[in-house]
PDB file of N, CA and C in Angstrom:
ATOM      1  N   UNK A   1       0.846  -1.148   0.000  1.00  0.00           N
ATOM      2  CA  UNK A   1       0.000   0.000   0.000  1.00  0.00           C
ATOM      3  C   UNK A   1       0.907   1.231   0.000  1.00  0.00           C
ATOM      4  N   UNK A   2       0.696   2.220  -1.047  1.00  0.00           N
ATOM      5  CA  UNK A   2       1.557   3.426  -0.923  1.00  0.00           C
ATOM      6  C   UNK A   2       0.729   4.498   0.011  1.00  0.00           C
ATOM      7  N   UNK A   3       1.451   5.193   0.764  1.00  0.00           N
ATOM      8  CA  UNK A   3       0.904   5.975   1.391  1.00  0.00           C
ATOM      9  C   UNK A   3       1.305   7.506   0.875  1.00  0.00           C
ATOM     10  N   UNK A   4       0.926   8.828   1.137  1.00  0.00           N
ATOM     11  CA  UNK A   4       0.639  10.176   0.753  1.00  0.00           C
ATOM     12  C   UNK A   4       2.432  10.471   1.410  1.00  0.00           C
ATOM     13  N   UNK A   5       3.055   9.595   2.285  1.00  0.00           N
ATOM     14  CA  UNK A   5       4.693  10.384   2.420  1.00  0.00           C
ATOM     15  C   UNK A   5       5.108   9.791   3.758  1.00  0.00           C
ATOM     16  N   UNK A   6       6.085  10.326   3.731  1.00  0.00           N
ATOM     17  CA  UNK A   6       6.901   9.633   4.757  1.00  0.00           C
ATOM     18  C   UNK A   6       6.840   9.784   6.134  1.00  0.00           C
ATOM     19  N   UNK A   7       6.400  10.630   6.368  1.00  0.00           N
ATOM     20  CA  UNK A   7       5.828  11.183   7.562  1.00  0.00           C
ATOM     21  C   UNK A   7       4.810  10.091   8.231  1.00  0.00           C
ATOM     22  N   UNK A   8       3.849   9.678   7.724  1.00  0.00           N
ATOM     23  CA  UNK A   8       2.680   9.023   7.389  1.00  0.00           C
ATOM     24  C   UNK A   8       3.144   7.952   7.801  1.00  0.00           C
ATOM     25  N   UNK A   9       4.073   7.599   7.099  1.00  0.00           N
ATOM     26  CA  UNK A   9       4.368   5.764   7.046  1.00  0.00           C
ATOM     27  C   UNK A   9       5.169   5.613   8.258  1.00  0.00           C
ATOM     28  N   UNK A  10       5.664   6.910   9.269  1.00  0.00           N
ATOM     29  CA  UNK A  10       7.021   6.782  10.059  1.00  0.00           C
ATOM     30  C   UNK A  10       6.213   6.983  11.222  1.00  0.00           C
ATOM     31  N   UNK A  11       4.690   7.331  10.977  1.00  0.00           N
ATOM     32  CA  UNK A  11       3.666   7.459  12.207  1.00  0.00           C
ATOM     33  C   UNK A  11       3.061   6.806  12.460  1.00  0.00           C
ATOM     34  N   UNK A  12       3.172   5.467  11.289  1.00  0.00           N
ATOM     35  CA  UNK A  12       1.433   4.383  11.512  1.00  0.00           C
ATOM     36  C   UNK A  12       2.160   3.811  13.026  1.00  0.00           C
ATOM     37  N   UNK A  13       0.659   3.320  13.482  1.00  0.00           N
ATOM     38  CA  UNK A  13       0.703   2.642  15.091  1.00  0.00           C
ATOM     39  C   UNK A  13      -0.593   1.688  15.099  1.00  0.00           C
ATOM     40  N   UNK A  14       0.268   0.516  14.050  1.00  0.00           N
ATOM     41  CA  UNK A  14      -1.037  -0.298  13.642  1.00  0.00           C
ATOM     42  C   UNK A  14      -1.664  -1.176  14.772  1.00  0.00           C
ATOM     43  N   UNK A  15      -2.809  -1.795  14.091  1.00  0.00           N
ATOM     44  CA  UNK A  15      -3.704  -2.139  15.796  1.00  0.00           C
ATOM     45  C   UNK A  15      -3.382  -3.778  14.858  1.00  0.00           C
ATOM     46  N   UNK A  16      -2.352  -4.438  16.045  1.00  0.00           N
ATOM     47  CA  UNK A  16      -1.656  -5.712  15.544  1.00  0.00           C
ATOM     48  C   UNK A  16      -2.820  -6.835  15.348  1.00  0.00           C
ATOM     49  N   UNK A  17      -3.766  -6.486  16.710  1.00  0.00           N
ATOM     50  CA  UNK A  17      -4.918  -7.423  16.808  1.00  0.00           C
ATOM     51  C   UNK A  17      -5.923  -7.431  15.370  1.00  0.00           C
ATOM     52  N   UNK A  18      -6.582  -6.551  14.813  1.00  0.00           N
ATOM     53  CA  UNK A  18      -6.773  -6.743  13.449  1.00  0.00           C
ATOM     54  C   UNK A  18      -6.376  -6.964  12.735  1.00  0.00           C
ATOM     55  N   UNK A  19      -4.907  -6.419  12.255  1.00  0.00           N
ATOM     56  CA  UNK A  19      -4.341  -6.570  11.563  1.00  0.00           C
ATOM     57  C   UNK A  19      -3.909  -8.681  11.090  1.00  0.00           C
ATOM     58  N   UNK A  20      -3.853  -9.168  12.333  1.00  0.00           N
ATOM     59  CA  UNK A  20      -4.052 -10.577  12.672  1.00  0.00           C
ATOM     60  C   UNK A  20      -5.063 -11.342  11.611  1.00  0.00           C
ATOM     61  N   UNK A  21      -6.047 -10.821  11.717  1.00  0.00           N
ATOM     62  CA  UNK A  21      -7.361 -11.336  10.852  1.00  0.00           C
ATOM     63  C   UNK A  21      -7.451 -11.287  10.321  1.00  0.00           C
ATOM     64  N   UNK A  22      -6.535 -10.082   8.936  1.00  0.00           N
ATOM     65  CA  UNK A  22      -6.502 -10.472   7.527  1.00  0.00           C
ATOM     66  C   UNK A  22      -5.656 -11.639   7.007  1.00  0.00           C
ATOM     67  N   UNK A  23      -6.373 -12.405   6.264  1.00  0.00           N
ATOM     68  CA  UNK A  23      -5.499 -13.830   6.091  1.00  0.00           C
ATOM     69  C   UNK A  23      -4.543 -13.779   4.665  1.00  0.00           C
ATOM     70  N   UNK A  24      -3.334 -12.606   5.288  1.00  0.00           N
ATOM     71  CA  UNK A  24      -1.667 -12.377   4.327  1.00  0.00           C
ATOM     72  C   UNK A  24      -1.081 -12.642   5.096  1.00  0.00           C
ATOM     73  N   UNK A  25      -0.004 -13.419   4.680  1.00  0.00           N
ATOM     74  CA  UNK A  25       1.217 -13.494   4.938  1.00  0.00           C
ATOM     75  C   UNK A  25       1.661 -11.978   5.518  1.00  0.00           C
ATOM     76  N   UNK A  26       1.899 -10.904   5.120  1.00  0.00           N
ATOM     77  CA  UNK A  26       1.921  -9.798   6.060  1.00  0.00           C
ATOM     78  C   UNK A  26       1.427  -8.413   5.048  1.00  0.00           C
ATOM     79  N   UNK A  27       1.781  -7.166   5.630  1.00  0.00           N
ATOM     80  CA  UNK A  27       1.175  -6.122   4.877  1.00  0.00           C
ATOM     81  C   UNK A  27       2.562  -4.990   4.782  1.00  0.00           C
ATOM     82  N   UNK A  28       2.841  -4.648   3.836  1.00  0.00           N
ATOM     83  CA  UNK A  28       4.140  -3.725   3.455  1.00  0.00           C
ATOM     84  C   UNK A  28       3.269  -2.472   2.803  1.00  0.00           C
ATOM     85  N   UNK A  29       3.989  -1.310   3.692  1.00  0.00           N
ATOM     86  CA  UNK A  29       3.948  -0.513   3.208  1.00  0.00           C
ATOM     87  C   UNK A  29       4.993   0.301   2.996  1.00  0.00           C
ATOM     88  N   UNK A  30       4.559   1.544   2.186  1.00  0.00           N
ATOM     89  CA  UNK A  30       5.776   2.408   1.248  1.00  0.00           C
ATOM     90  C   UNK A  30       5.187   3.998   0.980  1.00  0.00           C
ATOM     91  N   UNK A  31       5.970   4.637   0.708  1.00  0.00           N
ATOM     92  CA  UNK A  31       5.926   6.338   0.650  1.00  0.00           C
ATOM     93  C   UNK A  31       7.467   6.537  -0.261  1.00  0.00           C
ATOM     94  N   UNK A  32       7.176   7.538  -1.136  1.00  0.00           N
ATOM     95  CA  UNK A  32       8.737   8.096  -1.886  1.00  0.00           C
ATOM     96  C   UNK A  32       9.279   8.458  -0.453  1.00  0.00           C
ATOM     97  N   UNK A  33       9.997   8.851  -0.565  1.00  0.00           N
ATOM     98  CA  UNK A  33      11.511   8.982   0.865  1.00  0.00           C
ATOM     99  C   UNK A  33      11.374  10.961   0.629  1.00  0.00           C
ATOM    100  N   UNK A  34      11.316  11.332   2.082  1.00  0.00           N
ATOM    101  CA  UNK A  34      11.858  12.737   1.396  1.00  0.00           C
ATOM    102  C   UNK A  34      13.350  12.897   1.665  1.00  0.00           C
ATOM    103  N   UNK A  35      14.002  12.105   1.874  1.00  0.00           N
ATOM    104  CA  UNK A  35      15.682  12.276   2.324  1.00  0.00           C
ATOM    105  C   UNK A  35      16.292  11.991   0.697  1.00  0.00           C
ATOM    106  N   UNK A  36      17.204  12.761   0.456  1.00  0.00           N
ATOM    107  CA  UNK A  36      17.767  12.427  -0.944  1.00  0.00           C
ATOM    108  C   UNK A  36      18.784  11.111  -0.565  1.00  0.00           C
ATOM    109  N   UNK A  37      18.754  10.493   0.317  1.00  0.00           N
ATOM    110  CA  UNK A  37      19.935   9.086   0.770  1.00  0.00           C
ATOM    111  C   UNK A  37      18.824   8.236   0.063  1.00  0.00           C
ATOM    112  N   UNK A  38      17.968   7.973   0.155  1.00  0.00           N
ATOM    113  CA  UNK A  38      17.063   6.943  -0.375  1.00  0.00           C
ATOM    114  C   UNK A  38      15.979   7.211  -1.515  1.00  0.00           C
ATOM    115  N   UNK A  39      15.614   6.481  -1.984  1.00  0.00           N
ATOM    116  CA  UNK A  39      14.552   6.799  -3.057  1.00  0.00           C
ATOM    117  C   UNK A  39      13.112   6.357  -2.330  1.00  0.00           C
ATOM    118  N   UNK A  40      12.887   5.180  -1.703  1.00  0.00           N
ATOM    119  CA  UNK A  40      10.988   4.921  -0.913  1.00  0.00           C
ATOM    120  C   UNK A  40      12.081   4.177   0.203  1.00  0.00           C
ATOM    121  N   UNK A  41      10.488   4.561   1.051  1.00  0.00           N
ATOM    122  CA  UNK A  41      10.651   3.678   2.746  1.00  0.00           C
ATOM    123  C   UNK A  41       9.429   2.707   2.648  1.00  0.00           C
ATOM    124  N   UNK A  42       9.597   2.222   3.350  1.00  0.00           N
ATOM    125  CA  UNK A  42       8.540   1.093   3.592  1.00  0.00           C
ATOM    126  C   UNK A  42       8.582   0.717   5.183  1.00  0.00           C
ATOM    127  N   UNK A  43       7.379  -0.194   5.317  1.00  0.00           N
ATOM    128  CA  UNK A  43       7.646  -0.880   6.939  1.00  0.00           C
ATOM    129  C   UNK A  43       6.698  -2.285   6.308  1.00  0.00           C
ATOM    130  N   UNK A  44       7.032  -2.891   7.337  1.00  0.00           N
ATOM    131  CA  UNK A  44       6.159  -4.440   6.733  1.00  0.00           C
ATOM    132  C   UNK A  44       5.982  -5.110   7.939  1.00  0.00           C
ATOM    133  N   UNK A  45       4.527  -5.545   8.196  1.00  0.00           N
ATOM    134  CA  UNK A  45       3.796  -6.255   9.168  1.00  0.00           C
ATOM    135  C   UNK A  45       3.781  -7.128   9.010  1.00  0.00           C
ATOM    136  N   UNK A  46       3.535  -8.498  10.052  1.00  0.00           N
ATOM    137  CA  UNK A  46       3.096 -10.025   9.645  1.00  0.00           C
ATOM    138  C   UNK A  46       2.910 -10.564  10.875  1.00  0.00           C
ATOM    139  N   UNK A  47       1.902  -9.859  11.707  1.00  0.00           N
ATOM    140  CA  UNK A  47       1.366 -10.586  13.192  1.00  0.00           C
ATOM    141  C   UNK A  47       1.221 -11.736  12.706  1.00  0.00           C
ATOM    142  N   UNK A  48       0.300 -12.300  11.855  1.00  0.00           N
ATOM    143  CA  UNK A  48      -0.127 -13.795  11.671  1.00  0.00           C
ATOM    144  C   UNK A  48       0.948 -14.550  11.489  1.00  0.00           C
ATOM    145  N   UNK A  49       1.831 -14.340  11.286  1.00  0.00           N
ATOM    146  CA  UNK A  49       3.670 -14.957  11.425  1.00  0.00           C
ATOM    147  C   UNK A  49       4.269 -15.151  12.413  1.00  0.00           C
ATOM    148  N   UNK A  50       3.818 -13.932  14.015  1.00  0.00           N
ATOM    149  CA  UNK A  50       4.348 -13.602  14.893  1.00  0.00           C
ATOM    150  C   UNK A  50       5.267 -13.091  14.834  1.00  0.00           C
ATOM    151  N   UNK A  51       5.045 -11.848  13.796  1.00  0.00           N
ATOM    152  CA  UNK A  51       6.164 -10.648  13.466  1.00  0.00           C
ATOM    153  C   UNK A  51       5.301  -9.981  13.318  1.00  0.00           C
ATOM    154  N   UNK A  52       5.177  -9.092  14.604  1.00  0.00           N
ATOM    155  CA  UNK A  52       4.522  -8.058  14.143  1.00  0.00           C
ATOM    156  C   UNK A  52       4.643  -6.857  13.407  1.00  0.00           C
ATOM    157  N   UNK A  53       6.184  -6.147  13.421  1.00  0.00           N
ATOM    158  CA  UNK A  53       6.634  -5.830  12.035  1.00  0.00           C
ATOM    159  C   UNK A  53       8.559  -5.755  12.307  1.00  0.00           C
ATOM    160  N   UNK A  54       8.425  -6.801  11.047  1.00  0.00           N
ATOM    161  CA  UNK A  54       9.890  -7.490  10.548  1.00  0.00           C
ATOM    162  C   UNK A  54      10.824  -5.768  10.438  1.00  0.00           C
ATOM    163  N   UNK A  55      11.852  -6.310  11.294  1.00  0.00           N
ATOM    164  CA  UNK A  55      13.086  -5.182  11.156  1.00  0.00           C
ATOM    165  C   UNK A  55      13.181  -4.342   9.722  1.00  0.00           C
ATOM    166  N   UNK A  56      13.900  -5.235   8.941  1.00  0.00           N
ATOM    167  CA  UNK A  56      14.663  -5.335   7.759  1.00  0.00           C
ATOM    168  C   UNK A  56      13.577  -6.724   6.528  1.00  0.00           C
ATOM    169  N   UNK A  57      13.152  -6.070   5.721  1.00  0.00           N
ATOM    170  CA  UNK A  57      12.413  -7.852   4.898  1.00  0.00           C
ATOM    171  C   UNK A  57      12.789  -7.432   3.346  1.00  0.00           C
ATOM    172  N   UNK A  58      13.650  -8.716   3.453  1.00  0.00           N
ATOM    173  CA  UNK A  58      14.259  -8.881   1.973  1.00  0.00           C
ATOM    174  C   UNK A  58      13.336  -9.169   0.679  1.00  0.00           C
ATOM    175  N   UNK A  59      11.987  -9.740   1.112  1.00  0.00           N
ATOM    176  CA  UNK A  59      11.148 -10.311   0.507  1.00  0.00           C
ATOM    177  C   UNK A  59      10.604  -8.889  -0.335  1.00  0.00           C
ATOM    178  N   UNK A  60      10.246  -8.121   0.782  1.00  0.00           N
ATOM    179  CA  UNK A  60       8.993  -7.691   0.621  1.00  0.00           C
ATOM    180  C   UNK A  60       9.535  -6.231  -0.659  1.00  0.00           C
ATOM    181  N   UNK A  61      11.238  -6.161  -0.004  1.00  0.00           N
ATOM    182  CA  UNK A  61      12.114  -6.017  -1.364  1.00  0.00           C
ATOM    183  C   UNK A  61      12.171  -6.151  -2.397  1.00  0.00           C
ATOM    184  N   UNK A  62      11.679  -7.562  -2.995  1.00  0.00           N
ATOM    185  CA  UNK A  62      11.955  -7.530  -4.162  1.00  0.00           C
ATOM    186  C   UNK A  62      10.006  -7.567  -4.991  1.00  0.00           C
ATOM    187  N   UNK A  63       9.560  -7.214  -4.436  1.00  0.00           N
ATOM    188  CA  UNK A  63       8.051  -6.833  -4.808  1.00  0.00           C
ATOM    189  C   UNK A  63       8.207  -5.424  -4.756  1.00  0.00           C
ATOM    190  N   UNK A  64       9.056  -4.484  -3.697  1.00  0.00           N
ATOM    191  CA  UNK A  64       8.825  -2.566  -3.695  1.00  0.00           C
ATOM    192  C   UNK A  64       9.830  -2.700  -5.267  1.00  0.00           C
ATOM    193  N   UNK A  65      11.089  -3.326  -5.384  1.00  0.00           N
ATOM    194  CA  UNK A  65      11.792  -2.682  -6.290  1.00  0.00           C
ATOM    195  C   UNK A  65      11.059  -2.777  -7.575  1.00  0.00           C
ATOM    196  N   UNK A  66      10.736  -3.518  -7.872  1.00  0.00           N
ATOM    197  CA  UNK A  66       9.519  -3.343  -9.137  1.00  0.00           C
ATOM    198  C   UNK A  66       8.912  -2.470  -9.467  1.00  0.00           C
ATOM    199  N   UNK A  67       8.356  -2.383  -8.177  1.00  0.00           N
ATOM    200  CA  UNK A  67       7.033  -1.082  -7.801  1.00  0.00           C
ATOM    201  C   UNK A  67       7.820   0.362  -8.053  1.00  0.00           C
ATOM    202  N   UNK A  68       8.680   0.810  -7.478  1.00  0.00           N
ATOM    203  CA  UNK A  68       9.106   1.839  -7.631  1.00  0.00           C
ATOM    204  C   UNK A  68      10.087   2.071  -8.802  1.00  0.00           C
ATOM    205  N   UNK A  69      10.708   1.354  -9.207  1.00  0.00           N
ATOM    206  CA  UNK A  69      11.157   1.290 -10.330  1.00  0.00           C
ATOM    207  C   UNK A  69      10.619   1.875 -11.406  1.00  0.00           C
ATOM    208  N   UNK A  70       9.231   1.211 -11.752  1.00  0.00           N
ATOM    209  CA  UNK A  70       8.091   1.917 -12.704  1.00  0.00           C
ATOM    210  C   UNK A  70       7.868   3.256 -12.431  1.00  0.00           C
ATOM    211  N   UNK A  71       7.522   3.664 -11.181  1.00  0.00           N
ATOM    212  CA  UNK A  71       7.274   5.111 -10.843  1.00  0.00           C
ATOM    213  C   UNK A  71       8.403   5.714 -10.892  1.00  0.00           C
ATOM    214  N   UNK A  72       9.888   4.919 -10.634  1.00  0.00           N
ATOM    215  CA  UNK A  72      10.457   6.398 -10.940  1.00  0.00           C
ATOM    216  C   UNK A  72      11.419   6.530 -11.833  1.00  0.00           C
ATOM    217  N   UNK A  73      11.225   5.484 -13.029  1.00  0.00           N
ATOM    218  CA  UNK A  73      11.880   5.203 -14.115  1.00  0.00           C
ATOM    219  C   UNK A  73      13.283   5.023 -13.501  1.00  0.00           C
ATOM    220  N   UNK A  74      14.052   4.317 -12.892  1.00  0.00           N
ATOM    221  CA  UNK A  74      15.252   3.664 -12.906  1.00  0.00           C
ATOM    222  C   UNK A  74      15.349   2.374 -12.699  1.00  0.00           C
ATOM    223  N   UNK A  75      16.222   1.659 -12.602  1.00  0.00           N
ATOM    224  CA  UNK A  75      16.285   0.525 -12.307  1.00  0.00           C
ATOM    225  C   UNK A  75      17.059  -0.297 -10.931  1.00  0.00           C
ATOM    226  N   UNK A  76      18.315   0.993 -10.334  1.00  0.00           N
ATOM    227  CA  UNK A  76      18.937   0.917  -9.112  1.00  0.00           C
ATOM    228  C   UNK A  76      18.293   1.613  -8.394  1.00  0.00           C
ATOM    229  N   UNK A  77      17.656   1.460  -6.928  1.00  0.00           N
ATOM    230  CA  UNK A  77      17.163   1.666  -6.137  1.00  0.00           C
ATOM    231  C   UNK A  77      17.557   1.669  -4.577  1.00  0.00           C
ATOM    232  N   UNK A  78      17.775   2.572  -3.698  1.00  0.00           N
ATOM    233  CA  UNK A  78      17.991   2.404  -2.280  1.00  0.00           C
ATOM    234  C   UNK A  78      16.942   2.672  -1.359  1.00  0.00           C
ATOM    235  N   UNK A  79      16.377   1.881  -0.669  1.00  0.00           N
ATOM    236  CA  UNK A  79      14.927   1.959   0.227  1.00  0.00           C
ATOM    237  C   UNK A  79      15.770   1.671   1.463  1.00  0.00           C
ATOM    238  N   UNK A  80      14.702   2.534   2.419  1.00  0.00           N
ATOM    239  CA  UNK A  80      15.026   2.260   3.843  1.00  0.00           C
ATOM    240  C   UNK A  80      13.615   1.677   4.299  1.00  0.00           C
ATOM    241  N   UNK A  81      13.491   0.625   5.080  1.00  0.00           N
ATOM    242  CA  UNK A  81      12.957   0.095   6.100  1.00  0.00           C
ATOM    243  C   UNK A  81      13.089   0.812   7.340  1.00  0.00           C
ATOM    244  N   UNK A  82      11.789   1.633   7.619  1.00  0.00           N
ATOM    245  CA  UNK A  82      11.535   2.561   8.907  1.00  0.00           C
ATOM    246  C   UNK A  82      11.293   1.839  10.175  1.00  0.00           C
ATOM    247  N   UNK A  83      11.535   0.829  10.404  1.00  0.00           N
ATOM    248  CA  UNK A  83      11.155  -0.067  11.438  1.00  0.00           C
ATOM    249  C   UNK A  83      11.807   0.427  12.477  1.00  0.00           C
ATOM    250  N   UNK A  84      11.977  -0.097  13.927  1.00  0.00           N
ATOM    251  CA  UNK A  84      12.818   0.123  14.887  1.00  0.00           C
ATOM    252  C   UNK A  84      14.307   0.467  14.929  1.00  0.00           C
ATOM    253  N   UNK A  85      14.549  -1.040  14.283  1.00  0.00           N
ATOM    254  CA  UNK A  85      15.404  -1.002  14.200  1.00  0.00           C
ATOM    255  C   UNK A  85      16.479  -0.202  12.897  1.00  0.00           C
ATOM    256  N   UNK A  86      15.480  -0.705  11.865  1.00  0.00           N
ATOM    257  CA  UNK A  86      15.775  -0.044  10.073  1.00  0.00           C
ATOM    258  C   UNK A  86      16.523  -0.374   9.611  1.00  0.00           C
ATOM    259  N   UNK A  87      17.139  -0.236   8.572  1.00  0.00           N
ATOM    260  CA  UNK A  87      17.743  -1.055   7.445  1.00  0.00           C
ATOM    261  C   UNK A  87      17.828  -0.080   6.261  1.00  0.00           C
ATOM    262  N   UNK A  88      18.694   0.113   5.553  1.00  0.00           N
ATOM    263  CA  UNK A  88      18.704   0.326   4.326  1.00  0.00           C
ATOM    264  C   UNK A  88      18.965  -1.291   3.412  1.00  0.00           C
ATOM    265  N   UNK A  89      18.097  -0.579   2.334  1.00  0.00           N
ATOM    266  CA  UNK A  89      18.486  -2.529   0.936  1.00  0.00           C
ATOM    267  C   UNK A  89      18.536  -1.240   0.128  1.00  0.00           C
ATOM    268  N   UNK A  90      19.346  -1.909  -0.577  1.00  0.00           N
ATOM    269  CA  UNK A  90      19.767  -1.683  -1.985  1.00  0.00           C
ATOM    270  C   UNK A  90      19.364  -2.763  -2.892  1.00  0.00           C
ATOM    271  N   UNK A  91      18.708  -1.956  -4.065  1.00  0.00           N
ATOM    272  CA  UNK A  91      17.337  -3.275  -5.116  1.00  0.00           C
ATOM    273  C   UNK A  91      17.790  -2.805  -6.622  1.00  0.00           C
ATOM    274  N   UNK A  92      18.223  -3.381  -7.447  1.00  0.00           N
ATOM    275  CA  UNK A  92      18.490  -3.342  -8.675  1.00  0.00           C
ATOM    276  C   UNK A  92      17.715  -4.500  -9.677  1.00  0.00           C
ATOM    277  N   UNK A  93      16.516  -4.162 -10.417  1.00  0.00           N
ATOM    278  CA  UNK A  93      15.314  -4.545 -10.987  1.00  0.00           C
ATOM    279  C   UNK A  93      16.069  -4.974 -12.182  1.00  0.00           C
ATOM    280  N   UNK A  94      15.882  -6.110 -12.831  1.00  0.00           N
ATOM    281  CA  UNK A  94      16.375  -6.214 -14.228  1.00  0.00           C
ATOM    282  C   UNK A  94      15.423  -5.766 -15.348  1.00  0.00           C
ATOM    283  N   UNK A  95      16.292  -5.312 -16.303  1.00  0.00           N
ATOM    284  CA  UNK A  95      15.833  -4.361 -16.910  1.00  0.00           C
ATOM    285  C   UNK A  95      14.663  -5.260 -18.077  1.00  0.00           C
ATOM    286  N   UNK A  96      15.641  -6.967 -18.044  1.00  0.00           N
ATOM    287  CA  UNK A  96      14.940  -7.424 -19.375  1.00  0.00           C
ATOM    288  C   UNK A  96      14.535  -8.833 -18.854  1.00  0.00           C
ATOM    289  N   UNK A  97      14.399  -8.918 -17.165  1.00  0.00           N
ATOM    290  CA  UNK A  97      14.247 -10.014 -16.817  1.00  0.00           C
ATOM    291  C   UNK A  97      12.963  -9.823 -15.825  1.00  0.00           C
ATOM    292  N   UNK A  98      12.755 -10.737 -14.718  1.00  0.00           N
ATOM    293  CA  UNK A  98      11.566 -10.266 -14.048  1.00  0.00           C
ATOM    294  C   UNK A  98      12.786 -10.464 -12.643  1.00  0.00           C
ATOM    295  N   UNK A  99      13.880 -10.535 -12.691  1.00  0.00           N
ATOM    296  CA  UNK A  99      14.938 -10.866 -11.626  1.00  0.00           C
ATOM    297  C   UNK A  99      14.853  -9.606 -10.724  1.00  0.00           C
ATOM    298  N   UNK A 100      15.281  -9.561  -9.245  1.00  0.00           N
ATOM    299  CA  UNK A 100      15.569  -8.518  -8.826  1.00  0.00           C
ATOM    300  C   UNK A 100      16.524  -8.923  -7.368  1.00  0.00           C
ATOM    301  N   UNK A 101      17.436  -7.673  -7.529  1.00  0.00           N
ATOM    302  CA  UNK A 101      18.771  -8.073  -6.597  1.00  0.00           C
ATOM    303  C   UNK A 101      18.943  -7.424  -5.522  1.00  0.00           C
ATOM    304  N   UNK A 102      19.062  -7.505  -4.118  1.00  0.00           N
ATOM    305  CA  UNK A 102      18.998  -6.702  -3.354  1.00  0.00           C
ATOM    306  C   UNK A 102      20.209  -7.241  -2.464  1.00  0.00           C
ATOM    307  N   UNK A 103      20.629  -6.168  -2.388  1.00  0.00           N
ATOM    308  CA  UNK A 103      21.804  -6.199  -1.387  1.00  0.00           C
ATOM    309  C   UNK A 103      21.620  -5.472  -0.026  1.00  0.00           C
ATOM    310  N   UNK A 104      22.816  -4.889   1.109  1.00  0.00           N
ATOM    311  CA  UNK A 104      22.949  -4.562   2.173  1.00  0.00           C
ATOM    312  C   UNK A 104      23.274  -5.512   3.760  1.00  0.00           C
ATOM    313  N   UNK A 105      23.346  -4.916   4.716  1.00  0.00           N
ATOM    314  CA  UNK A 105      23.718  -5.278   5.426  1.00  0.00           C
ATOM    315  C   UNK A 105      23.247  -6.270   6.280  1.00  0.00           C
ATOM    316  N   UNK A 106      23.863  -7.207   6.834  1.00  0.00           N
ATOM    317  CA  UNK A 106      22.670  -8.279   7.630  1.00  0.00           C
ATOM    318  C   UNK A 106      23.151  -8.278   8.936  1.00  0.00           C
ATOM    319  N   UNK A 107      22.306  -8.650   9.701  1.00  0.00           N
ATOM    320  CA  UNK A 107      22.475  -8.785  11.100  1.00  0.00           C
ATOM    321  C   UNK A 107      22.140 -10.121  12.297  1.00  0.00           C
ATOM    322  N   UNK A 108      23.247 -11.135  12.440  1.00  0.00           N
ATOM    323  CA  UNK A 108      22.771 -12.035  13.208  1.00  0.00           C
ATOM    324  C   UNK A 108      22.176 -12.397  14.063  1.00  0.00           C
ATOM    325  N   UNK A 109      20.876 -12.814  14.455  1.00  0.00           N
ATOM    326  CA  UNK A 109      20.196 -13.437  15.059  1.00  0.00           C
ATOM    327  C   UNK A 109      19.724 -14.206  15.713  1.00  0.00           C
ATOM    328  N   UNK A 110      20.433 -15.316  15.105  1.00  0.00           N
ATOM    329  CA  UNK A 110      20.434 -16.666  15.556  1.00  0.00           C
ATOM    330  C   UNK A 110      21.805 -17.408  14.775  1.00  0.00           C
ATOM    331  N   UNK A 111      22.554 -18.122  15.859  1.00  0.00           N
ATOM    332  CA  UNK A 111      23.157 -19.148  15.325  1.00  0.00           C
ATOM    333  C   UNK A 111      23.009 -20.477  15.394  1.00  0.00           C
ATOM    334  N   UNK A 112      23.537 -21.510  14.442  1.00  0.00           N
ATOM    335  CA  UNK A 112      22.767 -23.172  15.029  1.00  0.00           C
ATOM    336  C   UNK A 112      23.497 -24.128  13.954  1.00  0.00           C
ATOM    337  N   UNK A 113      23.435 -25.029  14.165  1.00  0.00           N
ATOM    338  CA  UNK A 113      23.944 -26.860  13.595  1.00  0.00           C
ATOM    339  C   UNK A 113      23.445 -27.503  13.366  1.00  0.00           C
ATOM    340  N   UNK A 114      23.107 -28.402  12.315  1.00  0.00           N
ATOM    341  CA  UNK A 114      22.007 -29.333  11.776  1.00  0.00           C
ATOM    342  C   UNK A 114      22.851 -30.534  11.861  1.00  0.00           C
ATOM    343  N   UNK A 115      22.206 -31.400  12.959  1.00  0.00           N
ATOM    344  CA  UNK A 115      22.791 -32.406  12.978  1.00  0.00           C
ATOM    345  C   UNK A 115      22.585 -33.753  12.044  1.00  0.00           C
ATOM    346  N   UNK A 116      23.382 -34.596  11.285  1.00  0.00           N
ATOM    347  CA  UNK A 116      22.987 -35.062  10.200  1.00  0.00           C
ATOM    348  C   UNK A 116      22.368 -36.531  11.466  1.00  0.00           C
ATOM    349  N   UNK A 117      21.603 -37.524  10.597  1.00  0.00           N
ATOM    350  CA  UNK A 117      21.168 -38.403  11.730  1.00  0.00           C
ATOM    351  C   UNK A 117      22.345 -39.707  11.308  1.00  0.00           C
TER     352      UNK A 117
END
């Protein structure tokens, strides 16, 4: 969902409990950026996941770079994720493919071992 700006999107204070009951995987939203460091922000929900909204989402990445791409005729893109914590991705849309590449920084979470049987 695009929203009217950034302001907007850096104020929502969604009500998690409804938000629960729509049956998506989660809900991303976006606004053009007014900072010239980035081109759109976004934030992305997914209570029904038990995320109520994901830090940083790579996913939801490569569905905005598309999106904004068209609107703002390029094909390299830098979005920030307004979340708590936040994130910048960097999204480069192919020009003649339906591919899209996103890079930036990651942050560990969890570590672990798969034990073979």
């Amino acid at each position: 969902m695009e929203l009217d700006g950034e302001e907007t999107l850096r104020g929502l204070r969604p009500n998690f409990d409804i938000l629960k009951k729509i049956p998506v995987r989660g809900v991303m939203v976006t606004a053009e950026s007014d900072s010239p460091e980035y081109d759109f922000v976004s934030r992305f929900f997914a209570p029904t996941l038990g995320v109520d909204e994901d830090p940083v989402t790579g996913s939801a990445h490569c569905c905005l770079g598309p999106y904004w791409a068209r609107r703002l005729g390029r094909f390299e893109l830098v979005g920030y994720q307004a979340s708590k914590r936040g994130g910048v991705v960097r999204v480069r849309v192919g020009e003649d493919s339906d591919r899209v590449k996103i890079g930036g920084e990651a942050v560990t979470v969890l570590r672990g071992e798969l034990l073979g049987s």
